[in-house]
N, C-alpha and C. Protein backbone atom coordinates (compact mmCIF):
# COMPACT_ATOMS: atom_id res chain seq x y z
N UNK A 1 -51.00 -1.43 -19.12
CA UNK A 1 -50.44 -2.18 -20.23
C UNK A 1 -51.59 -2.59 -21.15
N UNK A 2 -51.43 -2.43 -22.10
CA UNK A 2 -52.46 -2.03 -23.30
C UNK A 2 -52.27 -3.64 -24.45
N UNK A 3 -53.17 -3.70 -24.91
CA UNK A 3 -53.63 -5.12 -25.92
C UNK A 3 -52.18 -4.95 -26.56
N UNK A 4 -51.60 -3.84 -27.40
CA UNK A 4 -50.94 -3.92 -28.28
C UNK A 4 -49.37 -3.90 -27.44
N UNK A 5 -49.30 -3.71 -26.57
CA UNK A 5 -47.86 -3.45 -25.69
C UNK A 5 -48.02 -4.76 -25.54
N UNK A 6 -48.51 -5.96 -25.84
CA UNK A 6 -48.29 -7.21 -25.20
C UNK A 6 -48.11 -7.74 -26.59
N UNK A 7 -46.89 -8.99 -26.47
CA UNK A 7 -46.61 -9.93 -27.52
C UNK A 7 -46.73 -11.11 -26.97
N UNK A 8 -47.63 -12.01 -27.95
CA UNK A 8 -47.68 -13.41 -27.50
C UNK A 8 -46.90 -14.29 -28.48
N UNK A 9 -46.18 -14.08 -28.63
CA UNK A 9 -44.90 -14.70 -29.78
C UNK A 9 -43.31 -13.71 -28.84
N UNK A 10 -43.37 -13.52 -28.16
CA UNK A 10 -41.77 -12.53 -27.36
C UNK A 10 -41.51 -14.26 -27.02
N UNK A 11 -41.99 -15.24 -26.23
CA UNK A 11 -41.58 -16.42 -25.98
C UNK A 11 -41.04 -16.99 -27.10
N UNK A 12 -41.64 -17.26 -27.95
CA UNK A 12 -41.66 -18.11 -28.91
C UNK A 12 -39.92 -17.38 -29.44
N UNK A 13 -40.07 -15.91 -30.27
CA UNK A 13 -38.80 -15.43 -30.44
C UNK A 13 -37.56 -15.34 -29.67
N UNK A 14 -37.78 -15.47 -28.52
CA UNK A 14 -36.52 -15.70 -27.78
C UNK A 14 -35.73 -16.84 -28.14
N UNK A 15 -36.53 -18.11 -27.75
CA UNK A 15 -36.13 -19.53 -28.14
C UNK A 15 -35.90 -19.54 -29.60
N UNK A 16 -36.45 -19.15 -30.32
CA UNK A 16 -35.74 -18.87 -31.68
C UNK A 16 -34.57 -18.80 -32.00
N UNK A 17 -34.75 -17.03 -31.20
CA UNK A 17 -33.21 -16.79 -31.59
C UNK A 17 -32.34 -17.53 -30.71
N UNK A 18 -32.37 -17.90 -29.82
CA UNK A 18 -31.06 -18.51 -29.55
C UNK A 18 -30.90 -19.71 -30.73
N UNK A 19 -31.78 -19.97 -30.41
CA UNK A 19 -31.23 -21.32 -31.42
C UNK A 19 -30.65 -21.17 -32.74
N UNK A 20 -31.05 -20.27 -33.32
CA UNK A 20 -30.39 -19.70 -34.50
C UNK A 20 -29.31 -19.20 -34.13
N UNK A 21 -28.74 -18.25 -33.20
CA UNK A 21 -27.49 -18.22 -33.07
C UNK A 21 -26.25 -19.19 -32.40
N UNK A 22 -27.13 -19.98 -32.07
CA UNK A 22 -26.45 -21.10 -31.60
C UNK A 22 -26.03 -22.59 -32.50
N UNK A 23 -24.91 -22.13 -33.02
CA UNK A 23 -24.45 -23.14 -34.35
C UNK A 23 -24.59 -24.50 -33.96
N UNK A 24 -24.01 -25.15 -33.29
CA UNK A 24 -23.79 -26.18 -32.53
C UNK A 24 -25.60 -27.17 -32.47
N UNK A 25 -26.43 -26.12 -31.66
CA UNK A 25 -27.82 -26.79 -32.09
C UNK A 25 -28.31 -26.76 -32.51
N UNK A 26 -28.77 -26.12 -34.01
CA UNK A 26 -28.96 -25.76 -35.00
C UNK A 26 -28.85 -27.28 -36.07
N UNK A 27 -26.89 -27.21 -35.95
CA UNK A 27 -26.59 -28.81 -37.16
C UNK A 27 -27.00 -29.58 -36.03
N UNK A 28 -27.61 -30.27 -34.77
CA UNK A 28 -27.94 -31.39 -34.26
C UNK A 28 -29.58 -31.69 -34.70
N UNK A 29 -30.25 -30.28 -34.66
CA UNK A 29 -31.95 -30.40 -34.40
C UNK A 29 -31.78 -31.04 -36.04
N UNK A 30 -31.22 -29.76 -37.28
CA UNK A 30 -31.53 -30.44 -38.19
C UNK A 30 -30.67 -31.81 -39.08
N UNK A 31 -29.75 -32.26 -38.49
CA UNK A 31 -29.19 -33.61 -38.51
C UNK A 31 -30.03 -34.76 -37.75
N UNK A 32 -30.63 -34.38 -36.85
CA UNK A 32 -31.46 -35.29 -36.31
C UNK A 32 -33.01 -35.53 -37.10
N UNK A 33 -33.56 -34.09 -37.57
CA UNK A 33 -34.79 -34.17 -38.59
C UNK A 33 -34.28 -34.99 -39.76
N UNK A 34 -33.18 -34.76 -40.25
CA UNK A 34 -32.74 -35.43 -41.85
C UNK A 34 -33.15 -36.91 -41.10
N UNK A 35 -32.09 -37.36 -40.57
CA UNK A 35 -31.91 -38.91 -39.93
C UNK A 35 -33.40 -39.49 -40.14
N UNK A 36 -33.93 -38.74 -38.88
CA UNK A 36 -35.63 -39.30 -38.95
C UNK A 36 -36.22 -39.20 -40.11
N UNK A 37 -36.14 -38.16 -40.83
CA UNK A 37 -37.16 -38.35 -42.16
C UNK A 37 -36.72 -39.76 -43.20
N UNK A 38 -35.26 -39.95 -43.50
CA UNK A 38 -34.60 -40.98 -43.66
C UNK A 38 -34.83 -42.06 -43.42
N UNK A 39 -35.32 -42.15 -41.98
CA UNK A 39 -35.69 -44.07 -41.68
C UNK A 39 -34.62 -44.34 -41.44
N UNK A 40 -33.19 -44.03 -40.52
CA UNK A 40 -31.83 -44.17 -40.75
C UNK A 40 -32.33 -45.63 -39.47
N UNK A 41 -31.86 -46.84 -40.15
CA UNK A 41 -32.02 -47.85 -38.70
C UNK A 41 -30.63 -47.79 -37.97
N UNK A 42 -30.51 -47.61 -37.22
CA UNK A 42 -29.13 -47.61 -36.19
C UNK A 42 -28.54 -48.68 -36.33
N UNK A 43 -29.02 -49.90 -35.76
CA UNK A 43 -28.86 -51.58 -35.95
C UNK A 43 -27.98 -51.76 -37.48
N UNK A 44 -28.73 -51.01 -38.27
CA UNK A 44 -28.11 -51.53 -39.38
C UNK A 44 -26.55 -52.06 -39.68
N UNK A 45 -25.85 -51.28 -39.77
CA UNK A 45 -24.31 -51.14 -39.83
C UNK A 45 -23.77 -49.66 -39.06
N UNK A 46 -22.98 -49.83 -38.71
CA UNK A 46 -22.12 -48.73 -38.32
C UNK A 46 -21.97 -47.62 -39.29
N UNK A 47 -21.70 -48.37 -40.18
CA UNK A 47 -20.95 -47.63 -41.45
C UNK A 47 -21.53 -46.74 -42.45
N UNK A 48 -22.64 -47.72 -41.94
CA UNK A 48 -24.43 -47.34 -43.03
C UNK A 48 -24.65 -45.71 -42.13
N UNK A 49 -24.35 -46.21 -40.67
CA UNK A 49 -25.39 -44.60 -39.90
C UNK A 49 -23.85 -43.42 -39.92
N UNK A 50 -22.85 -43.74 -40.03
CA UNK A 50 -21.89 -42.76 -40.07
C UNK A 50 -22.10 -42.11 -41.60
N UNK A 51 -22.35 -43.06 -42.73
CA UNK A 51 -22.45 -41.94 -43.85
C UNK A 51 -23.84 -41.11 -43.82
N UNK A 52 -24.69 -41.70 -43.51
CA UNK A 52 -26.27 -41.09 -43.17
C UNK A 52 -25.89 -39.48 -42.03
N UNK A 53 -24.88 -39.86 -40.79
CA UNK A 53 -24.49 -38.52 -40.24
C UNK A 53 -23.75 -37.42 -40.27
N UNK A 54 -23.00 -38.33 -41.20
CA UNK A 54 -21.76 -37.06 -42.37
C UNK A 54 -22.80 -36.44 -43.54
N UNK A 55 -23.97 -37.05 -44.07
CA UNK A 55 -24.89 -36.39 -45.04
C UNK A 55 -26.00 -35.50 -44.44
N UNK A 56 -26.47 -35.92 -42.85
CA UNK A 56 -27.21 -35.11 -42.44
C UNK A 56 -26.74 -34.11 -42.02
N UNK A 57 -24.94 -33.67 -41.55
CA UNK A 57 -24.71 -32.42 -41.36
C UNK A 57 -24.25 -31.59 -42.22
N UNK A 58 -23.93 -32.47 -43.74
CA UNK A 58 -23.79 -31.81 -44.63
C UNK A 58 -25.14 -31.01 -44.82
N UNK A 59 -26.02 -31.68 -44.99
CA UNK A 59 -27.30 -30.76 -45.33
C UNK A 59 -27.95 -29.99 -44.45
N UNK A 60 -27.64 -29.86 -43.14
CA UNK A 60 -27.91 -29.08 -42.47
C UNK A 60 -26.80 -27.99 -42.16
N UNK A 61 -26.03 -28.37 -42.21
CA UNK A 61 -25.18 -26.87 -42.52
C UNK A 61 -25.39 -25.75 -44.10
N UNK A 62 -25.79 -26.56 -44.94
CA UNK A 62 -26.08 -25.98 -46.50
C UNK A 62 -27.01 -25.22 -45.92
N UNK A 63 -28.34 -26.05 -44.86
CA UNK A 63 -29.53 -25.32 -44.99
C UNK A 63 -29.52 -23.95 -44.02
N UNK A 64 -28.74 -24.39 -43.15
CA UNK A 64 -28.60 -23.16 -42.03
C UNK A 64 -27.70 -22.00 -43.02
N UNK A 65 -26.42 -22.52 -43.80
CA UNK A 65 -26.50 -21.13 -44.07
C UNK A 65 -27.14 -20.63 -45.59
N UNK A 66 -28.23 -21.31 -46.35
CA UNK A 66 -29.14 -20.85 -46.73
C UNK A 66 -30.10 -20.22 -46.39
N UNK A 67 -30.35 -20.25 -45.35
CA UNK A 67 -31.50 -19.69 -44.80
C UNK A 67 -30.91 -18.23 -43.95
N UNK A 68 -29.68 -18.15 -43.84
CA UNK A 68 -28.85 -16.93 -43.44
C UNK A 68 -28.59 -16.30 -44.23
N UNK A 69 -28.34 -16.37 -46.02
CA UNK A 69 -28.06 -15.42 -46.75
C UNK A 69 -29.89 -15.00 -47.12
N UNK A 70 -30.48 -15.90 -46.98
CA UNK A 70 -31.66 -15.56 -47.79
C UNK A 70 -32.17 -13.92 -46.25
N UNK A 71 -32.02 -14.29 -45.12
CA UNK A 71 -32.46 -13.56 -44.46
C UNK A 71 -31.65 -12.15 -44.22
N UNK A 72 -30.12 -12.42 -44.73
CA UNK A 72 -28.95 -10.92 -44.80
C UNK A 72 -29.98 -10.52 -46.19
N UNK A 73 -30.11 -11.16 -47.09
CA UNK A 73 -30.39 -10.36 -48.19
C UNK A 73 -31.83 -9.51 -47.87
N UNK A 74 -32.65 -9.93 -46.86
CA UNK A 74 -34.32 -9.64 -47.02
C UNK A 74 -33.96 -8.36 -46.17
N UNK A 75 -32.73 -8.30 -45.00
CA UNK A 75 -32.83 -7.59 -43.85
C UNK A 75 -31.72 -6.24 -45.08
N UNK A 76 -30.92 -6.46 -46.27
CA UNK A 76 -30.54 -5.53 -46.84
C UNK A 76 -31.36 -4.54 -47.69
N UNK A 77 -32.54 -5.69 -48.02
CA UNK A 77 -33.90 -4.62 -48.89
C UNK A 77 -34.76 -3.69 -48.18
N UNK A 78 -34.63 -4.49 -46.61
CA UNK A 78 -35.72 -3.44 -45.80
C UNK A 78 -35.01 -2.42 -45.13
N UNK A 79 -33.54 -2.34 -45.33
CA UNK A 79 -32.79 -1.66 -44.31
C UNK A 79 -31.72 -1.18 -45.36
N UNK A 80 -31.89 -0.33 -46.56
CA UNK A 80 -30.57 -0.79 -47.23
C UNK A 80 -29.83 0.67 -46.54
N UNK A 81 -28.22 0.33 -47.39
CA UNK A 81 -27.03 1.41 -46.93
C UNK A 81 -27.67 2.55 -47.50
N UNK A 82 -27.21 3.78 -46.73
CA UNK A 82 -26.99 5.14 -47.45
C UNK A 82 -26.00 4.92 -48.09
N UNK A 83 -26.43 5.48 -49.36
CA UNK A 83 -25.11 6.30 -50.42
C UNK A 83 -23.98 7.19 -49.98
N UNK A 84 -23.36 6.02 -50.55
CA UNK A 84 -21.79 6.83 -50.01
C UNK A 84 -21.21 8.24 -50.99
N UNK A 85 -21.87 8.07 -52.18
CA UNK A 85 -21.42 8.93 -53.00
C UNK A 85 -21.55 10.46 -52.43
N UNK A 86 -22.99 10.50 -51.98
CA UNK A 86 -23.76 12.00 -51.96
C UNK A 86 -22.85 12.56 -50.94
């Protein structure tokens, strides 16, 4: 087994991808980053951290599937269809 037959990122991509295909933890990791960057105090009100967690999964669902068309579109330039015409 040779320098180049070895990947030191195969770990790293595994855990990736699941997580990317895994919807569910995906809106928690980044609903939980929004929150924290936020300063969301818990204590505060109830009411205060329920709109803060209806806005953090709003924006983490925008971002997850932003970051899914941006990557269908990159994987259509490097891979595009054959012509159906010819």
């Amino acid at each position: 087994m040779g320098y180049r037959d070895w990947d030191e990122t195969a770990g790293v991509d595994r855990v990736s991808d699941w997580l990317l295909k895994n919807w569910a933890v995906r809106v928690v990791l980044v609903s939980a980053v929004a929150l924290l960057a936020f300063g969301v105090d818990v204590a505060s009100s109830p009411a205060a951290l329920r709109t803060w967690i209806i806005i953090a999964v709003l924006v983490a669902a925008s971002t997850i599937a932003l970051v899914q068309f941006v990557r269908a579109r990159r994987r259509r330039r490097t891979h595009p269809r054959p012509d159906r015409a010819e």
